[in-house]
N, C-alpha and C. Protein backbone atom coordinates (compact mmCIF):
# COMPACT_ATOMS: atom_id res chain seq x y z
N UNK A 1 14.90 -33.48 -26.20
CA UNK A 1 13.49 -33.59 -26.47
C UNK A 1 13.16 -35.08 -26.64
N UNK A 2 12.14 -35.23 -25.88
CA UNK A 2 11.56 -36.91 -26.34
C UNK A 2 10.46 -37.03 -26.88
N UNK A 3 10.10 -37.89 -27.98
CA UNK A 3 9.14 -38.05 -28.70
C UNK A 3 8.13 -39.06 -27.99
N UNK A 4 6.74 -37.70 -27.56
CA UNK A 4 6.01 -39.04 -26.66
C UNK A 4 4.61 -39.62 -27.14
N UNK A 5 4.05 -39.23 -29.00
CA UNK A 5 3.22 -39.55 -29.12
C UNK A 5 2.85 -38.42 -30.26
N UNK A 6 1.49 -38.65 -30.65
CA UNK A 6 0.80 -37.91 -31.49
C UNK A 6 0.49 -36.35 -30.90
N UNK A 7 0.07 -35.55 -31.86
CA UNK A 7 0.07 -34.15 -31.78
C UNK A 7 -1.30 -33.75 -30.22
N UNK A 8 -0.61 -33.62 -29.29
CA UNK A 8 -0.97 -33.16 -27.98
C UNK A 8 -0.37 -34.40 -26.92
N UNK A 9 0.06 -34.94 -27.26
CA UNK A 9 0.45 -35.83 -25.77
C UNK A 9 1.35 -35.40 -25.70
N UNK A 10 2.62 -34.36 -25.51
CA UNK A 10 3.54 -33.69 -24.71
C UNK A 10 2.68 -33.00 -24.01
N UNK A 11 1.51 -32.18 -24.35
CA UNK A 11 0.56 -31.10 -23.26
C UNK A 11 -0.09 -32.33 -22.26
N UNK A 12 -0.44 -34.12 -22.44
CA UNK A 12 -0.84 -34.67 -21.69
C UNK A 12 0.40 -35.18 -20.57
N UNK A 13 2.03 -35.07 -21.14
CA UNK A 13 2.73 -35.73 -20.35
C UNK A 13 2.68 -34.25 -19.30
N UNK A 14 2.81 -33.07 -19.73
CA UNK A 14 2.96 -32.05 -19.02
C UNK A 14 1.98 -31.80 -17.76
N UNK A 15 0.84 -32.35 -18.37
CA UNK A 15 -0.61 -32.29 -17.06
C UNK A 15 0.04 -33.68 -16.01
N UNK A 16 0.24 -34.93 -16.44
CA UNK A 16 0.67 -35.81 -15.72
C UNK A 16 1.38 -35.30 -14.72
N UNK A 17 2.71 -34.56 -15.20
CA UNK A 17 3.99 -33.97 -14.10
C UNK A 17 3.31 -32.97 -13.15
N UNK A 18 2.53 -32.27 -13.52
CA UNK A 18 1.86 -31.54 -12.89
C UNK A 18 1.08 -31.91 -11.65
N UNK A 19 0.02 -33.26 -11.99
CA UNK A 19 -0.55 -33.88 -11.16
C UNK A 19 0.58 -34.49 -9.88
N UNK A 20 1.55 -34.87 -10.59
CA UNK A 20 2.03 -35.57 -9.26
C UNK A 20 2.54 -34.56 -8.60
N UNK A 21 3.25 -33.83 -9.34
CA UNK A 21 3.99 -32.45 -9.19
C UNK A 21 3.06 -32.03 -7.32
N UNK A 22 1.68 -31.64 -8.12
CA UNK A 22 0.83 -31.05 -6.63
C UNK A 22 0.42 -31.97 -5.91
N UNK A 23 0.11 -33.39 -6.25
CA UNK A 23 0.48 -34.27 -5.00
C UNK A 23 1.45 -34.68 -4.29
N UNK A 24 2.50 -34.31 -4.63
CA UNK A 24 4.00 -34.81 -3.94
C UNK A 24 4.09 -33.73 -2.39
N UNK A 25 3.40 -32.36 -3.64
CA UNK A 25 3.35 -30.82 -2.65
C UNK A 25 2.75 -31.33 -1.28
N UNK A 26 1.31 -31.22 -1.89
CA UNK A 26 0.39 -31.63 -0.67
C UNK A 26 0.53 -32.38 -0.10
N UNK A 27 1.28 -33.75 -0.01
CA UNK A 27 1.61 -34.57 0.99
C UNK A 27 2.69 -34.44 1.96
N UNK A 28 3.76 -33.67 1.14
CA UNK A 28 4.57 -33.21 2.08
C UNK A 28 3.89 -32.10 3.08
N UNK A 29 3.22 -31.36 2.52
CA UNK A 29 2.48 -29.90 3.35
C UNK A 29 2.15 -31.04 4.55
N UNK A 30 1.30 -31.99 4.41
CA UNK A 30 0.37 -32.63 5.02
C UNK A 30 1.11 -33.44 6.78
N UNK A 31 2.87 -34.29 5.88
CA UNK A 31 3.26 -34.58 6.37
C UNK A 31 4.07 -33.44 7.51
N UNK A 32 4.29 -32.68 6.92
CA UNK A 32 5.02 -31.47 8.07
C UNK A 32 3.90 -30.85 9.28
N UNK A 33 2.46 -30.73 8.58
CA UNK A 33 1.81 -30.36 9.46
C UNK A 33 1.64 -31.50 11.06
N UNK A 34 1.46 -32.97 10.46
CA UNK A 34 1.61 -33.83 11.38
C UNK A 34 2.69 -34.38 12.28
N UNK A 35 3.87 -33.92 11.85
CA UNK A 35 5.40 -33.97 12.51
C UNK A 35 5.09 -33.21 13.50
N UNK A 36 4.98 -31.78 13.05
CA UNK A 36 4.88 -30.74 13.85
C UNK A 36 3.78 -30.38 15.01
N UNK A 37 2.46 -31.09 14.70
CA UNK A 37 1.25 -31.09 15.48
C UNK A 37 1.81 -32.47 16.58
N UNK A 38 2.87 -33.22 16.06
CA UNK A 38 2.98 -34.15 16.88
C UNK A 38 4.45 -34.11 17.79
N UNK A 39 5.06 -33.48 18.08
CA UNK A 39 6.17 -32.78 18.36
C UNK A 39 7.43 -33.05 17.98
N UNK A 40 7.07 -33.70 16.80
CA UNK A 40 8.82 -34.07 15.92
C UNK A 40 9.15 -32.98 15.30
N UNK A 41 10.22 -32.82 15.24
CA UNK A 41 11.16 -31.58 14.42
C UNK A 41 10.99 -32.20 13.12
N UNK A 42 10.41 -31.26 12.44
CA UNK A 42 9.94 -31.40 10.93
C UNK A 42 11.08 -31.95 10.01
N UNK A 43 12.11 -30.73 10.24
CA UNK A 43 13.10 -30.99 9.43
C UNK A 43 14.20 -32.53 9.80
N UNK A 44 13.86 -33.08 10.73
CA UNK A 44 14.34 -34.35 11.02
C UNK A 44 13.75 -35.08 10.64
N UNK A 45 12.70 -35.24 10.52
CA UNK A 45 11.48 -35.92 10.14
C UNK A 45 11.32 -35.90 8.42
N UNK A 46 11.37 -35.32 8.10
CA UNK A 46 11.51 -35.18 6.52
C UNK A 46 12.75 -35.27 5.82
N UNK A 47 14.08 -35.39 7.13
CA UNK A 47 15.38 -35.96 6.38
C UNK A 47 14.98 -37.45 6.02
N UNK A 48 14.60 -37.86 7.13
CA UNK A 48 14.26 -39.62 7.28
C UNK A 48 13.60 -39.56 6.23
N UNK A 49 12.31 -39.09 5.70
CA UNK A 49 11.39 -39.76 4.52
C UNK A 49 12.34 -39.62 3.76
N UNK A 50 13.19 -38.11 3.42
CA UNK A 50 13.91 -38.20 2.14
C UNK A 50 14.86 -39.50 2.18
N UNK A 51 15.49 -40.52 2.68
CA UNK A 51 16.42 -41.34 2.73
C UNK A 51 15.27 -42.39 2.42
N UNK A 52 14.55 -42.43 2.40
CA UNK A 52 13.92 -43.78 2.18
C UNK A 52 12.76 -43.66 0.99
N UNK A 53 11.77 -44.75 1.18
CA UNK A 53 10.72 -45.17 -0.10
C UNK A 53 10.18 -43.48 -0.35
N UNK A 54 9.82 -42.75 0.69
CA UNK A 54 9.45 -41.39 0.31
C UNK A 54 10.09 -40.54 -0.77
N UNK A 55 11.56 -40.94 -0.22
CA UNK A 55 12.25 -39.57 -1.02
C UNK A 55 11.87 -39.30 -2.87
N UNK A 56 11.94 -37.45 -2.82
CA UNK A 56 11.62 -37.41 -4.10
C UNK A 56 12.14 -36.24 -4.41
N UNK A 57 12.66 -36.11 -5.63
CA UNK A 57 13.13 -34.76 -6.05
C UNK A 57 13.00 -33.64 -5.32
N UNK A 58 11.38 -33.40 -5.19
CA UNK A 58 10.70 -32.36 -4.22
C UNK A 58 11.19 -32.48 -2.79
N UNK A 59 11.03 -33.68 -2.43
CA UNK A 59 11.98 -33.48 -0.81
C UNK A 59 13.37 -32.97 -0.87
N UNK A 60 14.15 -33.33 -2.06
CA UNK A 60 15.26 -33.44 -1.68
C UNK A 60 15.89 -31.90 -2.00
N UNK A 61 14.78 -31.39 -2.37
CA UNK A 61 15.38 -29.28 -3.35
C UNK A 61 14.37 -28.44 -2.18
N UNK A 62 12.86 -29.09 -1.64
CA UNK A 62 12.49 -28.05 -1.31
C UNK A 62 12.17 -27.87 0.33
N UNK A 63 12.34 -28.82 0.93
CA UNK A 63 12.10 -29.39 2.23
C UNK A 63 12.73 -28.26 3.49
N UNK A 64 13.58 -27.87 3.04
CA UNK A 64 14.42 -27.49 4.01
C UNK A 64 13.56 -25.94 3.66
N UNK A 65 13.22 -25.32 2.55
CA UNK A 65 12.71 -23.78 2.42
C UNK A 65 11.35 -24.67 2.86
N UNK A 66 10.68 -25.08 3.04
CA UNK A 66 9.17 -25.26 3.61
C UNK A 66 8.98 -25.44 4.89
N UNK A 67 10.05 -25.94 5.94
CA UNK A 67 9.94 -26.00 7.10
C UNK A 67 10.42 -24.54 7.26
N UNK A 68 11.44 -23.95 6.57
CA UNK A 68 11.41 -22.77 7.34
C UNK A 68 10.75 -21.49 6.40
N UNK A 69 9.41 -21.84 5.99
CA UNK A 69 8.41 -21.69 5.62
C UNK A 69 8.99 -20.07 4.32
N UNK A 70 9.82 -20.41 3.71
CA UNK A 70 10.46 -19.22 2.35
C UNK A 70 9.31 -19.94 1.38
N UNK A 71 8.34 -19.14 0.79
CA UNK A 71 7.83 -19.57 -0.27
C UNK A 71 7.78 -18.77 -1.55
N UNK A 72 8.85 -18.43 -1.76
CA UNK A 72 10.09 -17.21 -2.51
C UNK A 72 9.02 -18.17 -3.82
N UNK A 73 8.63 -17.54 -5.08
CA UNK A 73 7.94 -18.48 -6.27
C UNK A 73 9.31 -18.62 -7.50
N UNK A 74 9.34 -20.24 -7.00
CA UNK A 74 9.76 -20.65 -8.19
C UNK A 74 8.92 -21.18 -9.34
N UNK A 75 7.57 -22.21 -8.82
CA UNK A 75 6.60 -21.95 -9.72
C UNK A 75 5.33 -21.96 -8.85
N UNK A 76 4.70 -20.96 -9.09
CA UNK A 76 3.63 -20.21 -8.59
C UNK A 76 2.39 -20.99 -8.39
N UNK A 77 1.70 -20.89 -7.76
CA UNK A 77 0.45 -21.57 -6.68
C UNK A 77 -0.48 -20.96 -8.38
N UNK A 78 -0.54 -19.65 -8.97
CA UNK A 78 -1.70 -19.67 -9.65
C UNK A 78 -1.19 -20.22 -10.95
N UNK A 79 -0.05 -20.47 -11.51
CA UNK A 79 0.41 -21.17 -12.38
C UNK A 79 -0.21 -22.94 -12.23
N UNK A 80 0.14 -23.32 -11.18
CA UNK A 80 0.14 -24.76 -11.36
C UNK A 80 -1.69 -24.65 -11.27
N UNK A 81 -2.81 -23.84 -10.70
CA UNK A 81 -3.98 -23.57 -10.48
C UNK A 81 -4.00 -24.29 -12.00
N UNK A 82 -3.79 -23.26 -13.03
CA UNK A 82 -3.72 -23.63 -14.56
C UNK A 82 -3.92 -24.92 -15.18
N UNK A 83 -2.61 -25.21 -14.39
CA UNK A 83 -2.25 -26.46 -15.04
C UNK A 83 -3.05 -27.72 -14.64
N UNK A 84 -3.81 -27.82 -12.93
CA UNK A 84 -4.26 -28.68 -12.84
C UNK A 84 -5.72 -28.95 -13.78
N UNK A 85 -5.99 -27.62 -14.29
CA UNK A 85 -7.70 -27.52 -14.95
C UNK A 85 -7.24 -28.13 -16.23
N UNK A 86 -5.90 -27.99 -16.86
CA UNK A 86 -5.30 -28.56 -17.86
C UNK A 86 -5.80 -30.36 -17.30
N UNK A 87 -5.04 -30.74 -16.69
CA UNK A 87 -4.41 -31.93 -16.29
C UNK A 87 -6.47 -32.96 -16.07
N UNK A 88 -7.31 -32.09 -15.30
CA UNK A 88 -8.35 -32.08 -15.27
C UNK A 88 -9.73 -32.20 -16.50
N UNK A 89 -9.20 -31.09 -17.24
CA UNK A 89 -9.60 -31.53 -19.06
C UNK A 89 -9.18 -32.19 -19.70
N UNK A 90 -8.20 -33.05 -19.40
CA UNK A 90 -7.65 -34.22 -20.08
C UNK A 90 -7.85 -35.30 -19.93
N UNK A 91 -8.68 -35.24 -18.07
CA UNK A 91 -9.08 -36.82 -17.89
C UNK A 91 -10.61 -36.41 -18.55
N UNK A 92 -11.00 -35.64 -18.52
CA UNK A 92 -12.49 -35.96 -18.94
C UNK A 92 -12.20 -36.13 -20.45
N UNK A 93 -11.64 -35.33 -21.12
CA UNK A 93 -11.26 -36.18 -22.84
C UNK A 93 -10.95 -37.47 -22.76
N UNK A 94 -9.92 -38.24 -21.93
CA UNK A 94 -9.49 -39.16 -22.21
C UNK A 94 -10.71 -40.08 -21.77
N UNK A 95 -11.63 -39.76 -20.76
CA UNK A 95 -12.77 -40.08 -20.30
C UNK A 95 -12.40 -41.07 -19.04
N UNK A 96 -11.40 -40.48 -18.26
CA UNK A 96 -10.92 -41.39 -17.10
C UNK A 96 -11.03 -40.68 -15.78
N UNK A 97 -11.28 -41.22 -14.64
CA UNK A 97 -11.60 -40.67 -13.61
C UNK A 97 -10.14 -39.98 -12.62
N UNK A 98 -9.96 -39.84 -11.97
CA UNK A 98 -8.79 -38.93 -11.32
C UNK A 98 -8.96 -38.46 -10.01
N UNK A 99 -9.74 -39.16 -9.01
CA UNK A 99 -9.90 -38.18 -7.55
C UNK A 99 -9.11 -37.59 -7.00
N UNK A 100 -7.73 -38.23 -6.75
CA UNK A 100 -6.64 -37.73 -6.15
C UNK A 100 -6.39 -36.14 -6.60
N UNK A 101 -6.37 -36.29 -7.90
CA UNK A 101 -6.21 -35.12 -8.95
C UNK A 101 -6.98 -33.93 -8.76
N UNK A 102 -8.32 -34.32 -8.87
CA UNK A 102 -9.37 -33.28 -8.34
C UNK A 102 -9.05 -32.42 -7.18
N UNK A 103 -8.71 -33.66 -6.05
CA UNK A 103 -8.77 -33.00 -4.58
C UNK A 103 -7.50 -32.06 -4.44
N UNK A 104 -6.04 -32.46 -5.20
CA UNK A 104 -5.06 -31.81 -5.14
C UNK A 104 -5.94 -30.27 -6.04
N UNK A 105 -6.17 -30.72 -6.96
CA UNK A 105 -6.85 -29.47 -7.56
C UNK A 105 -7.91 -28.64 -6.57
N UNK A 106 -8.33 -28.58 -5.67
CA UNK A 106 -9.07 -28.32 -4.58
C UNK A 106 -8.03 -27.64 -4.09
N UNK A 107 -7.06 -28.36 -3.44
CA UNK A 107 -5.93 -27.55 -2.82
C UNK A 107 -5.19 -26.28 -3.28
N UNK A 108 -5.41 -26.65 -4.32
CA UNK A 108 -4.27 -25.26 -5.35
C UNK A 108 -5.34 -24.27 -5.13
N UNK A 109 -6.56 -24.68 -5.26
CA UNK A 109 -7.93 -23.44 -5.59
C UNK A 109 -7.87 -23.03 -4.43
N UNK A 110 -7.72 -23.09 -3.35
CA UNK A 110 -8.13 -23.06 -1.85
C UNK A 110 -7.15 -22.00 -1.64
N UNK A 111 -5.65 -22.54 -2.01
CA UNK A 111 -4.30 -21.76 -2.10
C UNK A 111 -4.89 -20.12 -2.63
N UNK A 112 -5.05 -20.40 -3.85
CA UNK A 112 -5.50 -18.80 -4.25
C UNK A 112 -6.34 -18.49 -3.78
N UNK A 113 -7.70 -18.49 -3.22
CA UNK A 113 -8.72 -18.04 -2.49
C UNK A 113 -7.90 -17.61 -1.22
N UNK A 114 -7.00 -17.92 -0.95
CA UNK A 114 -6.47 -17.62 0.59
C UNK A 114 -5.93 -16.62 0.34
N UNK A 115 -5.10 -16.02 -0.85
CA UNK A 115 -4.25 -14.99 -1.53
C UNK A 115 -2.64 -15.96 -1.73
N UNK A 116 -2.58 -16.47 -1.72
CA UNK A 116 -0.95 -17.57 -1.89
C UNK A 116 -1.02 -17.66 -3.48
N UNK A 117 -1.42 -17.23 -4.44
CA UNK A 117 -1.06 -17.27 -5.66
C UNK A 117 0.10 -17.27 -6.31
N UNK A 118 0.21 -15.87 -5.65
CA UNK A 118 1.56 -15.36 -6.14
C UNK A 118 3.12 -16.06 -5.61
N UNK A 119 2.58 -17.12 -4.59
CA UNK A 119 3.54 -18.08 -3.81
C UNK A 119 4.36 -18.81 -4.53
N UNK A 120 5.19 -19.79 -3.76
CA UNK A 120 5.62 -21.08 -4.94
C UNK A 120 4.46 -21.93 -4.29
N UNK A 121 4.41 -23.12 -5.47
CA UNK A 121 3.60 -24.10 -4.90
C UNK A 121 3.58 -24.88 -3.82
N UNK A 122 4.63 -25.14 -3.20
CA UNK A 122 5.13 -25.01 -1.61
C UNK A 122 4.11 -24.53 -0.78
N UNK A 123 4.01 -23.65 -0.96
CA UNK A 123 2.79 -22.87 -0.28
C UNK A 123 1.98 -23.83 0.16
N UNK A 124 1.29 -24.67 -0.39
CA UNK A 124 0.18 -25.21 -0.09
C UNK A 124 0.55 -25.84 1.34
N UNK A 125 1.68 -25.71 2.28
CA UNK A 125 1.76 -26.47 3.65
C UNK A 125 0.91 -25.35 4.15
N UNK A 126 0.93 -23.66 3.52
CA UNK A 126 -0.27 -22.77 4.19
C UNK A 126 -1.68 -23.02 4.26
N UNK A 127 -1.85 -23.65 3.12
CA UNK A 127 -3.33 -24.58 3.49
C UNK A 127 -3.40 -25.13 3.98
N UNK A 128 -2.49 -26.58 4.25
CA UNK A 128 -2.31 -27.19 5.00
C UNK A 128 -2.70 -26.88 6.32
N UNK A 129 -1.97 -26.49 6.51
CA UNK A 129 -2.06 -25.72 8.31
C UNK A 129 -3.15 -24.62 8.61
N UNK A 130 -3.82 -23.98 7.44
CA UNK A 130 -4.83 -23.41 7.56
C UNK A 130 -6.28 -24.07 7.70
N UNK A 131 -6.45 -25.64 7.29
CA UNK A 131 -7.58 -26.31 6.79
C UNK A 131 -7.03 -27.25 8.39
N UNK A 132 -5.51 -26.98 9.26
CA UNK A 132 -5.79 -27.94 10.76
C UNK A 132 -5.54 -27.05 11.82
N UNK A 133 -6.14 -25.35 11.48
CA UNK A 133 -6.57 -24.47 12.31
C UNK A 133 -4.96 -24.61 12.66
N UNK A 134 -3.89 -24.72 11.84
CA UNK A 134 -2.55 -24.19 12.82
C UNK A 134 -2.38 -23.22 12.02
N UNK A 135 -0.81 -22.58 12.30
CA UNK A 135 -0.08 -21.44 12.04
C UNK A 135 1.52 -21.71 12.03
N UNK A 136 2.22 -21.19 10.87
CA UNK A 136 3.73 -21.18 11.51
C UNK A 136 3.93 -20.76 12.79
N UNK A 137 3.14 -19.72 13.37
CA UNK A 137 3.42 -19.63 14.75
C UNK A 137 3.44 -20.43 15.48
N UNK A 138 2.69 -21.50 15.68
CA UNK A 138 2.26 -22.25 16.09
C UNK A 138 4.00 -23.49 16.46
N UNK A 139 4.66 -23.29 15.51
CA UNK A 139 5.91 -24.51 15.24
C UNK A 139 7.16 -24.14 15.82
């Protein structure tokens, strides 16, 4: 356990992880959709980011189940939904702005409106590819 402050900033470090948490998602979603719309083999393509300035935890555990599109829930599309409205009520307390945050929060909402709730957060390469008119079929 680490001591990160007065009574609620562990619930603010938790919204933080969160935020990047669903931007790390969505960029990878983002990046696979453009590998693939562009005729690179995804999973080659996302070894390379993982070896370099890209790589990140998330590339390096979930990359390989997202190209071959398992979105088995380890943590769930309507879970992190939660967390971003968390992560979201915290910038307006703290009274700081957050776009990136928002728009990832857009993404997660979009996710459940589609029915991917019950997904892992992974999922969101289904938005992804749903918001550039593709399909796993499509790959």
């Amino acid at each position: 356990m680490v001591h990160v402050g007065p009574h609620g900033a562990g619930q603010v470090v938790k919204a933080a992880n969160q935020l990047v948490v669903g931007g790390i998602y969505g960029l990878v979603a983002e990046a696979i959709v453009l590998l693939e719309a562009s005729g690179v083999d995804a999973g080659t393509g996302l070894d390379v980011l993982a070896g370099g300035l890209a790589g990140s935890r998330i590339l390096e555990l979930k990359r390989k189940s997202m190209v071959a599109r398992q979105f088995e829930p380890g943590f769930r599309i309507d879970l992190h939904h939660k967390d971003m409205g968390i992560a979201l009520a915290a910038a307006r307390q703290s009274d700081v702005a957050l776009p990136l945050t928002g728009l990832v929060a857009q993404l997660v909402a979009a996710g459940r409106a589609m029915g991917y709730g019950s997904l892992d957060h992974s999922a969101l390469l289904k938005v992804a590819e749903e918001l550039s008119g593709r399909s796993s079929e499509e790959v």
